[in-house]
C-alpha atoms as a PDB file:
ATOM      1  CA  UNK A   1     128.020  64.989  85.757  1.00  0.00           C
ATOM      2  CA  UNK A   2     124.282  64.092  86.295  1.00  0.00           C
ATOM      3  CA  UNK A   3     122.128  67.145  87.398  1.00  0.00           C
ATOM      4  CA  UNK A   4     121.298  67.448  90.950  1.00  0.00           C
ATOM      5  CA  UNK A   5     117.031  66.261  91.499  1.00  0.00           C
ATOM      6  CA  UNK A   6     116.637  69.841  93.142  1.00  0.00           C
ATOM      7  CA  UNK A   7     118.350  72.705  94.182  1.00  0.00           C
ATOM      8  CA  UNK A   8     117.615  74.725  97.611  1.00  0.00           C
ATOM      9  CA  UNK A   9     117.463  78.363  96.937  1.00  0.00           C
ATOM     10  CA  UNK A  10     117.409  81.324  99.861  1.00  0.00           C
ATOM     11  CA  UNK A  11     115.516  84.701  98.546  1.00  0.00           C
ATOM     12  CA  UNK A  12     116.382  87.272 100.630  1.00  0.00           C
ATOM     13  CA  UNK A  13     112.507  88.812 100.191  1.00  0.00           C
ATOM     14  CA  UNK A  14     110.870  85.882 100.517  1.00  0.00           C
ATOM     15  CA  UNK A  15     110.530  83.915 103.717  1.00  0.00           C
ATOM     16  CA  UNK A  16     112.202  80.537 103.695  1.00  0.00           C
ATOM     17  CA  UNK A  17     113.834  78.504 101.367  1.00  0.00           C
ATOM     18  CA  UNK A  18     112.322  77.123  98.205  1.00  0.00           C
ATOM     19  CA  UNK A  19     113.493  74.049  96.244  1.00  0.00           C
ATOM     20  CA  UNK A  20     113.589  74.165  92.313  1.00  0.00           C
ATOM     21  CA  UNK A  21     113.465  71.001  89.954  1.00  0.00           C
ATOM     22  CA  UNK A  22     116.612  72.280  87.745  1.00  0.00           C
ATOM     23  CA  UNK A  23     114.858  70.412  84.608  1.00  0.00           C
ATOM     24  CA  UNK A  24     111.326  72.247  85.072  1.00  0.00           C
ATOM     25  CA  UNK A  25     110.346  73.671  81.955  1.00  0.00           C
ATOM     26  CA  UNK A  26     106.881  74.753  82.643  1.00  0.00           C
ATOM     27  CA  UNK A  27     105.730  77.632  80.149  1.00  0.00           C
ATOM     28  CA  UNK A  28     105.085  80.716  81.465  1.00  0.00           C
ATOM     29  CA  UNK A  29     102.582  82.881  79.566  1.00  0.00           C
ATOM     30  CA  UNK A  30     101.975  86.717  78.879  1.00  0.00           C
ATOM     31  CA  UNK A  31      98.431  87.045  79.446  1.00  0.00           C
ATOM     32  CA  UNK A  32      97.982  90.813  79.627  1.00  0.00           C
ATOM     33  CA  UNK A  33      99.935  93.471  78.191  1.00  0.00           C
ATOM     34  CA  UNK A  34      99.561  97.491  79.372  1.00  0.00           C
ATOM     35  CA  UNK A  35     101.870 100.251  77.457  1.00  0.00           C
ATOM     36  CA  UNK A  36     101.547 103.886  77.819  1.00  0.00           C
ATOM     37  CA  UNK A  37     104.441 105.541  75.832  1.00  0.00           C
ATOM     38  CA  UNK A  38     104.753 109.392  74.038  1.00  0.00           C
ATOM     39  CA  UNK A  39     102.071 107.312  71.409  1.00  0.00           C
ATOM     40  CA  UNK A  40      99.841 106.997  73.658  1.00  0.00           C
ATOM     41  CA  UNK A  41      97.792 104.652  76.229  1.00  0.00           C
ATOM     42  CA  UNK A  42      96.990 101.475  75.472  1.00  0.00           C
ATOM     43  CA  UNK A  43      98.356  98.603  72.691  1.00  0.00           C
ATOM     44  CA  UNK A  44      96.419  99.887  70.144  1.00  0.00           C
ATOM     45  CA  UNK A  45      97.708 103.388  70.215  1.00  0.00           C
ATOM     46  CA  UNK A  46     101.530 102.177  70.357  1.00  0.00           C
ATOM     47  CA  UNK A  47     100.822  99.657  67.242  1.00  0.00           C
ATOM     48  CA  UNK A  48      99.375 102.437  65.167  1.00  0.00           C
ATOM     49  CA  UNK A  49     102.318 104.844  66.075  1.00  0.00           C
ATOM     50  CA  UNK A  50     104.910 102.054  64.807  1.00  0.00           C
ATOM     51  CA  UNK A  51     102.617 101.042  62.162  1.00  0.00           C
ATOM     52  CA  UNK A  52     102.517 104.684  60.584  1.00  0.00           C
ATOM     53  CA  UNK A  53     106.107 105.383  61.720  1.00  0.00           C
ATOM     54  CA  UNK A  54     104.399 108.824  63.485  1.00  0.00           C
ATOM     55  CA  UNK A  55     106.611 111.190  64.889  1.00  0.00           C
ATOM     56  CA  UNK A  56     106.079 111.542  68.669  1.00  0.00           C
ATOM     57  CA  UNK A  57     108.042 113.805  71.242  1.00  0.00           C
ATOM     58  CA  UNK A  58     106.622 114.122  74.754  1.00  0.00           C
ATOM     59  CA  UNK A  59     104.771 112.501  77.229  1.00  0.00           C
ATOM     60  CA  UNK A  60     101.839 110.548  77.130  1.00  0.00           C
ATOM     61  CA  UNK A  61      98.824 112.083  79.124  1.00  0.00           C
ATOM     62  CA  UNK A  62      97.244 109.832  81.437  1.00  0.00           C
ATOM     63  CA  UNK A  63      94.277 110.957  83.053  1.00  0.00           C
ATOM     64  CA  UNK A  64      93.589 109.005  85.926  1.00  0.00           C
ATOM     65  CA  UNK A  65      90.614 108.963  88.089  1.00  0.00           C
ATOM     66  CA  UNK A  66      93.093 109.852  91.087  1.00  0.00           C
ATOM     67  CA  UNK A  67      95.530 112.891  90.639  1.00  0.00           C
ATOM     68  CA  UNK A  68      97.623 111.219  94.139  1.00  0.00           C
ATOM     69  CA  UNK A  69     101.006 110.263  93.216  1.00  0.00           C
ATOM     70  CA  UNK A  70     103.440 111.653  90.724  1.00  0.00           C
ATOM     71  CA  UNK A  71     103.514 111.296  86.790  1.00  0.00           C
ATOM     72  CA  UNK A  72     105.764 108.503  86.911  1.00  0.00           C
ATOM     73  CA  UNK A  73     103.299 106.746  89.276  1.00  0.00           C
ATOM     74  CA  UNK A  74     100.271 107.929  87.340  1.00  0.00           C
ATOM     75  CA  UNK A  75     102.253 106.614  84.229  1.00  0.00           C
ATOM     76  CA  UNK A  76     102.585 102.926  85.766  1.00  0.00           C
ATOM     77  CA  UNK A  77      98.901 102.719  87.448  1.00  0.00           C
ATOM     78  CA  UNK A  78      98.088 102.795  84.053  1.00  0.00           C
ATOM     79  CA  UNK A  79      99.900 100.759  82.452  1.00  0.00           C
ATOM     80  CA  UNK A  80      99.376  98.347  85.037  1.00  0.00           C
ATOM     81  CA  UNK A  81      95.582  98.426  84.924  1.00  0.00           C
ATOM     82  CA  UNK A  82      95.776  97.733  81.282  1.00  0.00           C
ATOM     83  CA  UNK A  83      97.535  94.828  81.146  1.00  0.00           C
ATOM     84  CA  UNK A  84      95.386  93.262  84.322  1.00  0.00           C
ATOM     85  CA  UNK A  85      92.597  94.167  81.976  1.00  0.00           C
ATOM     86  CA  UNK A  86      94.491  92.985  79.281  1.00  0.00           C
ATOM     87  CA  UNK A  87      94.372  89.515  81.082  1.00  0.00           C
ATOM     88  CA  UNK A  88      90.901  89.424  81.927  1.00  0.00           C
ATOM     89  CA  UNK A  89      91.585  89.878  85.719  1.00  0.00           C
ATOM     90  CA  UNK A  90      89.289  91.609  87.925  1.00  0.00           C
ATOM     91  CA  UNK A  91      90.824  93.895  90.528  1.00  0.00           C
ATOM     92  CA  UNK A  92      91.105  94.241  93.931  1.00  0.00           C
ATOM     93  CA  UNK A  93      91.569  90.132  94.142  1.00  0.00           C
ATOM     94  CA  UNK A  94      89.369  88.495  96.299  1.00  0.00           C
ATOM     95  CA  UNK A  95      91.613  87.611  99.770  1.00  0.00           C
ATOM     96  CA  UNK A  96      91.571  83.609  99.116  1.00  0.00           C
ATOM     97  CA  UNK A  97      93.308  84.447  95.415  1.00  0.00           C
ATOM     98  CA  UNK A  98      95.144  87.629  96.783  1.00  0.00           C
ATOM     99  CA  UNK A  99      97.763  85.847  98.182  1.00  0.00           C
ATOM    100  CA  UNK A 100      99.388  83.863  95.012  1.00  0.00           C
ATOM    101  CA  UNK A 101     100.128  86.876  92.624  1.00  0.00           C
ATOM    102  CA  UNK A 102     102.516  89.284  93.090  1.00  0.00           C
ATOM    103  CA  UNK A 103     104.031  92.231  92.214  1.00  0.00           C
ATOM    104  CA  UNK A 104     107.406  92.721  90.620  1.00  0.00           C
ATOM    105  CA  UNK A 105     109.012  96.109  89.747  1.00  0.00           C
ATOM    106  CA  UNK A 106     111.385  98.047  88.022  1.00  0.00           C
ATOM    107  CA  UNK A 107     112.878 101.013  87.841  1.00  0.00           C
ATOM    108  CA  UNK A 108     116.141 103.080  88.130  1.00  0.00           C
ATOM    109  CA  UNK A 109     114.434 106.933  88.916  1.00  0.00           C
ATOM    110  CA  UNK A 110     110.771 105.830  90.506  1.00  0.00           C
ATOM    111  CA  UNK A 111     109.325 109.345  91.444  1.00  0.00           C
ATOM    112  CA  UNK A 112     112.638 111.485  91.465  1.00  0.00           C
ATOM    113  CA  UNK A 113     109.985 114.529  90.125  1.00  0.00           C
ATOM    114  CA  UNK A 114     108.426 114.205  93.480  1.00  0.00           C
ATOM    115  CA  UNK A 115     112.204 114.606  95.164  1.00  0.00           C
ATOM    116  CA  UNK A 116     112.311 117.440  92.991  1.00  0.00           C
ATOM    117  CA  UNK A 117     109.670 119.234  93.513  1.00  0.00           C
ATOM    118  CA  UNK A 118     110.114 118.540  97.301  1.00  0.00           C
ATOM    119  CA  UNK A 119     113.578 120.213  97.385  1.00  0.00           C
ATOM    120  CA  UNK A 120     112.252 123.336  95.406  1.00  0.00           C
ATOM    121  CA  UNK A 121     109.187 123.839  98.012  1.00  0.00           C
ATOM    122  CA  UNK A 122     112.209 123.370 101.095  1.00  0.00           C
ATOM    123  CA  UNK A 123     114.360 126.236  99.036  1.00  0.00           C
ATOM    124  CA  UNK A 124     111.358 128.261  98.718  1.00  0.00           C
ATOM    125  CA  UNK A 125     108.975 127.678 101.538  1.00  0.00           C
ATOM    126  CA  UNK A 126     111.028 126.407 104.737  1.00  0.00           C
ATOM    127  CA  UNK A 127     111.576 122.676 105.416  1.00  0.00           C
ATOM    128  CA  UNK A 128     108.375 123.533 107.786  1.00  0.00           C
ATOM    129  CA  UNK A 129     105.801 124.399 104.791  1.00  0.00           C
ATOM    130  CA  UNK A 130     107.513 121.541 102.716  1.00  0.00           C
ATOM    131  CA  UNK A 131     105.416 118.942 101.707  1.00  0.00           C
ATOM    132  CA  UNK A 132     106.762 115.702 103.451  1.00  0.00           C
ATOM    133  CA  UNK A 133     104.754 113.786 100.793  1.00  0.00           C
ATOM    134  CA  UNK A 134     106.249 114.527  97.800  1.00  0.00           C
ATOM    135  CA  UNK A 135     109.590 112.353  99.638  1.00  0.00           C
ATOM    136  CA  UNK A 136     107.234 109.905 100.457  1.00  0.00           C
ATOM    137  CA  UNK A 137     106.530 109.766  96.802  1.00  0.00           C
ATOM    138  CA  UNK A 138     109.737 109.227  95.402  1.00  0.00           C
ATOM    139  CA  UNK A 139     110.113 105.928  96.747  1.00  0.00           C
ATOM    140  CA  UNK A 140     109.479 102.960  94.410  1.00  0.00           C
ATOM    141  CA  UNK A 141     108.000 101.495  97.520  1.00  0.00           C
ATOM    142  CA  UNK A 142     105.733 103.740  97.932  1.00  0.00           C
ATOM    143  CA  UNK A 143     104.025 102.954  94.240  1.00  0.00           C
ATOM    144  CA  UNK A 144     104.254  99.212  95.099  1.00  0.00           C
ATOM    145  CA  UNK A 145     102.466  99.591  98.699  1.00  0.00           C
ATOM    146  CA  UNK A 146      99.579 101.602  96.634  1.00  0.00           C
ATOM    147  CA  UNK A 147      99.536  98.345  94.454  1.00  0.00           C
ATOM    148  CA  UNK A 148      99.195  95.705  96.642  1.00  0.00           C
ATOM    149  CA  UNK A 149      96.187  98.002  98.281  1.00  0.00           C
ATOM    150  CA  UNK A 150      94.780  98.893  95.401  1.00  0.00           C
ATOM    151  CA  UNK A 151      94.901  95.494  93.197  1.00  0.00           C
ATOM    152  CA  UNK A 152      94.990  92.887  96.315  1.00  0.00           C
ATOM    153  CA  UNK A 153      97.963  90.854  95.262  1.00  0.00           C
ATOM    154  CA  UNK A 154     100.050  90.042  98.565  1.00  0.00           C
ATOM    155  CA  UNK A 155     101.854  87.434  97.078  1.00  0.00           C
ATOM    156  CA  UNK A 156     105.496  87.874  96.298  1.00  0.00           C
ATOM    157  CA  UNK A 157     106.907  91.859  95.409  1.00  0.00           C
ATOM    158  CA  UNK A 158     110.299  92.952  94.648  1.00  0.00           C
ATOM    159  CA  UNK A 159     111.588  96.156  93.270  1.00  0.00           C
ATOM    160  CA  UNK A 160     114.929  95.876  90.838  1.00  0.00           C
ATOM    161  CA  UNK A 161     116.677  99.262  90.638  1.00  0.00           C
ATOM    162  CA  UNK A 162     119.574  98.660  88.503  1.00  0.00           C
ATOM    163  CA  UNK A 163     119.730 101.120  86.121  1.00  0.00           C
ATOM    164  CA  UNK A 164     118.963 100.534  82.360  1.00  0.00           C
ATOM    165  CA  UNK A 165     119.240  97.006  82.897  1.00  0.00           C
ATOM    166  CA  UNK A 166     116.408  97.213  85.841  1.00  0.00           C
ATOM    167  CA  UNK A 167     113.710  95.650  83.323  1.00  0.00           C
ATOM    168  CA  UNK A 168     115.507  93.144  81.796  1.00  0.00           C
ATOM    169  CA  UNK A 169     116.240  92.110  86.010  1.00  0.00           C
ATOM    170  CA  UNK A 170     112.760  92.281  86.985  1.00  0.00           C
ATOM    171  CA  UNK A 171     111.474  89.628  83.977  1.00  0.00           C
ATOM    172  CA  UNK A 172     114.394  87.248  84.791  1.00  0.00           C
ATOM    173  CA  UNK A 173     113.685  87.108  88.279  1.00  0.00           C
ATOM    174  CA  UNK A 174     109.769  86.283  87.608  1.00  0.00           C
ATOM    175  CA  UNK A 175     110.696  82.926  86.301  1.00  0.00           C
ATOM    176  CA  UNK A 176     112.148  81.246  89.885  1.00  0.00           C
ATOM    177  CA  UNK A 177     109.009  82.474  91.408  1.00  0.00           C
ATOM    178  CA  UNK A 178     106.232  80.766  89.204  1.00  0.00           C
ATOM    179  CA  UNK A 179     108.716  77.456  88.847  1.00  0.00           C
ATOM    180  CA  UNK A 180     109.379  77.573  92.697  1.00  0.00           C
ATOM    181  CA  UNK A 181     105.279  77.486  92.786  1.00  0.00           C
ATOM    182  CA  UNK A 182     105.400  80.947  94.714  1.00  0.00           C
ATOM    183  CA  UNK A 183     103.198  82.725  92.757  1.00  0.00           C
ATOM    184  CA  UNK A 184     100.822  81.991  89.887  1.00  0.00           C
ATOM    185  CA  UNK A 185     100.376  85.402  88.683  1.00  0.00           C
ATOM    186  CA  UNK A 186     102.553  87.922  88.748  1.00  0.00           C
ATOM    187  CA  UNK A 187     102.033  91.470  87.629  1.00  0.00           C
ATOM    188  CA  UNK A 188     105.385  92.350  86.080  1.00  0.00           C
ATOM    189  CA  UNK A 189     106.304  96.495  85.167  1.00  0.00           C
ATOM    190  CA  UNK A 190     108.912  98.542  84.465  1.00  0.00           C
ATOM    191  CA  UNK A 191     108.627 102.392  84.621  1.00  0.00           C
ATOM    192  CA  UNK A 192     110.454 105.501  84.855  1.00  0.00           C
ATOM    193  CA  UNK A 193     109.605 109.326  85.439  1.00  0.00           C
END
């Protein structure tokens, strides 16, 4: 049965339909690369650890230039920033390039600390003297609205939350977006609390 010259595809979070050349087999390319694990920040730090087979228990610190957000989003800001840095981007975009690269990302917990510590101040303080923040926090949302401020891509985003798989998700569904020609950068992460 002879392949079909293109198929019509509907994506829920994307206006519109897009068509897709089944055969297209343009490369897509890792440019940048950010890691922050209990090794530490950065590719170097990671390499080393594996390198030297160091022991590591605990969490990375990350000191960021902005204490807003929780760890988990403190976690992926830097990450993030590495691997734009990584890829010899320059961020916040510039509004004529802001609009083809997007942000895709994953995660199965986001800022569940935040929830946390939200309930705790409600059990302790009064839902009155809670802070309504901390909710606002929690959502992966939230940490992908910072993003888009912050970095200037308003291009395609999507959050995957499907539990340990959530990463794996969020990399396949990259590929239909540069082959569709929806994006041509996309700033792909995975993170958890």
């Amino acid at each position: 049965t002879a392949l079909p010259a293109s198929i019509s595809i509907h994506l829920p979070f994307l206006r519109g339909s897009y068509r897709i050349a089944p055969m297209a087999r343009e490369r897509v390319v890792v440019t940048g690369i950010g890691l922050v694990s209990p090794f530490g920040i950065g590719k170097g730090a990671n390499l080393d650890g594996i390198r030297t087979g160091k022991v590591c228990a605990g969490a990375a610190d990350v000191a960021t230039e902005s204490s807003r957000g929780d760890r988990s989003s403190r976690l992926l800001f830097a990450a993030c920033r590495e691997a734009l840095e990584d890829a010899g981007m320059i961020v916040p975009l510039p509004p004529e390039n802001g609009a083809r690269a997007g942000i895709l990302l994953a995660t199965t917990l986001a800022g569940m600390n935040r929830a946390g510590q939200y309930l705790r101040d409600e059990n302790h303080r009064g839902i009155r003297r809670a802070r309504g923040s901390a909710m606002r926090d929690y959502l992966a949302a939230s940490h992908l609205e910072r993003m888009v401020k912050e970095f200037g891509f308003r291009g395609p985003s999507l959050i995957v939350t499907n539990a340990c798989s959530s990463g794996t998700n969020i990399i396949g569904a990259a590929l239909p977006l540069f082959r569709g020609g929806m994006a041509d950068v996309l700033l792909v992460a995975g993170y958890e609390p």
